[in-house]
Protein backbone atom coordinates (compact mmCIF):
# COMPACT_ATOMS: atom_id res chain seq x y z
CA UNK A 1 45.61 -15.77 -22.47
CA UNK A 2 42.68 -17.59 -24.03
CA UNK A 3 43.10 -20.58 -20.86
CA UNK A 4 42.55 -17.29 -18.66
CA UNK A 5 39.43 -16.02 -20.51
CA UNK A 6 37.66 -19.40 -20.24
CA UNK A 7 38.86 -20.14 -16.95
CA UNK A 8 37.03 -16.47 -15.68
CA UNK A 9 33.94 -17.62 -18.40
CA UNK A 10 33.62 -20.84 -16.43
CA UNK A 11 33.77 -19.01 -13.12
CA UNK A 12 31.23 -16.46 -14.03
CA UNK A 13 28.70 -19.35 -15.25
CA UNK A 14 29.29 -21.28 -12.14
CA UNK A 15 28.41 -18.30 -9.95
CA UNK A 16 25.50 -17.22 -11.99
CA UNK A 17 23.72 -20.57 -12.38
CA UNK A 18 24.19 -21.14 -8.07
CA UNK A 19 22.22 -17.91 -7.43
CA UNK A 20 19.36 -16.22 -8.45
CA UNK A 21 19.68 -12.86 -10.96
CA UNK A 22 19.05 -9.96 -10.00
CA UNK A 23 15.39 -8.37 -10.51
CA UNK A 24 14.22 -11.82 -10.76
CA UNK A 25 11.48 -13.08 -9.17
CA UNK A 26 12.15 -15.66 -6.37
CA UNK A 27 10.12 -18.83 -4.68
CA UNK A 28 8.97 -18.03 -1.53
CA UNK A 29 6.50 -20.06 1.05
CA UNK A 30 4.33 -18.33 3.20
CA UNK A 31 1.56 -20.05 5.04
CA UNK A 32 -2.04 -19.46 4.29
CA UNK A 33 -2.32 -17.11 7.38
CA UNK A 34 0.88 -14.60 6.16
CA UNK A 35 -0.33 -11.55 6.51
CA UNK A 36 0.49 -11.18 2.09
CA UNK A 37 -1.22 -14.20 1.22
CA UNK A 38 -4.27 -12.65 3.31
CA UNK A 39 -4.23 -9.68 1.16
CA UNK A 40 -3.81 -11.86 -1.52
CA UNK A 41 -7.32 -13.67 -0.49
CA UNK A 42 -9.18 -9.85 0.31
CA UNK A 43 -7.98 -9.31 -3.50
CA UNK A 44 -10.09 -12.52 -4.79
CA UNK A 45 -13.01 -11.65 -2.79
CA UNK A 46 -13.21 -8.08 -4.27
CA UNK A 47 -13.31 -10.04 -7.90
CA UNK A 48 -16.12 -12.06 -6.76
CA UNK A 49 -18.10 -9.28 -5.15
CA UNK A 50 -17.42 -7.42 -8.80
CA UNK A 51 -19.08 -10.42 -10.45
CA UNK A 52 -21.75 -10.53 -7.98
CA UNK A 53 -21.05 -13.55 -5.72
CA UNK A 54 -20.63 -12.05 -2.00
CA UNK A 55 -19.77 -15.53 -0.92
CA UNK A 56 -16.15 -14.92 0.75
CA UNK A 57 -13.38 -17.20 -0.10
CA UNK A 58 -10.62 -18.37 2.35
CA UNK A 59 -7.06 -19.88 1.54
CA UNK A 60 -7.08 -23.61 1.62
CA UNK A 61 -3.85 -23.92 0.27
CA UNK A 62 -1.02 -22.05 -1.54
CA UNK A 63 0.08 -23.75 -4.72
CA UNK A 64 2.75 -21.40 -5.90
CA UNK A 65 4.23 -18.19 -4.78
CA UNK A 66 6.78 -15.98 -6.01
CA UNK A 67 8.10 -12.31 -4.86
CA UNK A 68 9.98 -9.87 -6.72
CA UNK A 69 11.10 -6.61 -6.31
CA UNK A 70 10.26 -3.15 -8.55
CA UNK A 71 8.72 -0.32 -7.35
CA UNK A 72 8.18 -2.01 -4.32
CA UNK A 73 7.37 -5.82 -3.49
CA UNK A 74 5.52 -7.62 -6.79
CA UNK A 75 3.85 -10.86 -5.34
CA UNK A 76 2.43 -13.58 -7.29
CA UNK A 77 0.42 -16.46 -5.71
CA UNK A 78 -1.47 -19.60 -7.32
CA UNK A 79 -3.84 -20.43 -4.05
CA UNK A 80 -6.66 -22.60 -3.60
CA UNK A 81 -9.58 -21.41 -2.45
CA UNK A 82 -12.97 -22.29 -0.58
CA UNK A 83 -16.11 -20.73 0.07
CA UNK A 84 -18.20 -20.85 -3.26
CA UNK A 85 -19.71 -23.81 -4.38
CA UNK A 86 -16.36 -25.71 -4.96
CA UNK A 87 -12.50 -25.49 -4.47
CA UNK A 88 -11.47 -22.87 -6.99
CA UNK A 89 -8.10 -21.96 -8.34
CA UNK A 90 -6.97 -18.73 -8.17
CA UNK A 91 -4.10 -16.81 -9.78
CA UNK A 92 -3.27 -13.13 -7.66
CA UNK A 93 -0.63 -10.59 -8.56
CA UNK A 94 0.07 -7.37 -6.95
CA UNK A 95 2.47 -4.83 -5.72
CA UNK A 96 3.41 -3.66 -2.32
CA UNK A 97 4.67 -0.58 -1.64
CA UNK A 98 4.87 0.61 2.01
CA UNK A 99 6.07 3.60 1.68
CA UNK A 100 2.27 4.67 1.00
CA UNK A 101 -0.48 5.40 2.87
CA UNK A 102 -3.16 2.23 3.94
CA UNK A 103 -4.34 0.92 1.36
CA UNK A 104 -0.40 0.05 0.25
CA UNK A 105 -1.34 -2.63 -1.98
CA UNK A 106 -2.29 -2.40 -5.55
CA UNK A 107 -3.65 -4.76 -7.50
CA UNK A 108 -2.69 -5.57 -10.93
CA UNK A 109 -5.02 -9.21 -11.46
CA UNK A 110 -7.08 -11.68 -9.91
CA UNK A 111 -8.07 -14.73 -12.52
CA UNK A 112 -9.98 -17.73 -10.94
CA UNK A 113 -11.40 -21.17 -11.72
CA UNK A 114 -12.66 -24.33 -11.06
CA UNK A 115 -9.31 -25.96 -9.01
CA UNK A 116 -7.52 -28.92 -11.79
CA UNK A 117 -5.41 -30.84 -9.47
CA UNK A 118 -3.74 -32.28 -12.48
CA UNK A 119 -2.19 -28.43 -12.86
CA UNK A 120 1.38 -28.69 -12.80
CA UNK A 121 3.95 -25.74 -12.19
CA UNK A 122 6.69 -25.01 -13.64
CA UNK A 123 9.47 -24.25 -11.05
CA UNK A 124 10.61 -20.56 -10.93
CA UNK A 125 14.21 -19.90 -11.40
């Protein structure tokens, strides 16, 4: 009996460490022109024009980028940006849900800086 429980325990851990949980987020890699990292770059330039600075941004490159669902499609993104008067770092999260009417997308933050290319991620599991 107890060879049988730790025989099923191993099994369980093997399957659960080869594949992702469930609700988690995942890594995914969309290209600077994907339509969500675009919507991710409209969301940085309506934090700029908030602080003033109409200059828009555009996606140089995309760092990081994880989606997850809840009430609809969470995205986080780490993206590189030009446009202002250097490269600049920006952090985006928000929530999909196309079920709504246009505008679909709500934002829930946009944090930016000046771009640290010694920043290193953390792999998302």
């Amino acid at each position: 009996m107890k060879v049988q429980v730790a025989l099923v325990l191993i099994s369980l851990t093997a399957v659960c460490s080869s594949t992702s949980v469930p609700g988690a987020p995942w890594v995914i890699y969309p290209s600077i022109v994907d339509p969500i990292v675009t919507q991710a770059v409209t969301f940085i330039n309506e934090y700029f024009r908030s602080l003033g600075d109409y200059t828009p941004r555009q996606a140089l490159r995309v760092l990081r980028a994880t989606e997850q669902i809840v009430s609809g499609n969470l995205y986080v993104f780490d993206l590189n940006v030009v446009g202002g008067p250097r490269i600049e770092q920006c952090h985006v999260e928000y929530v999909n849900q196309s079920w709504l009417p246009v505008p679909n997308s709500l934002i829930k933050s946009v944090t930016c800086g000046e771009y640290n290319p010694a920043t290193t991620y953390k792999p998302v599991f």
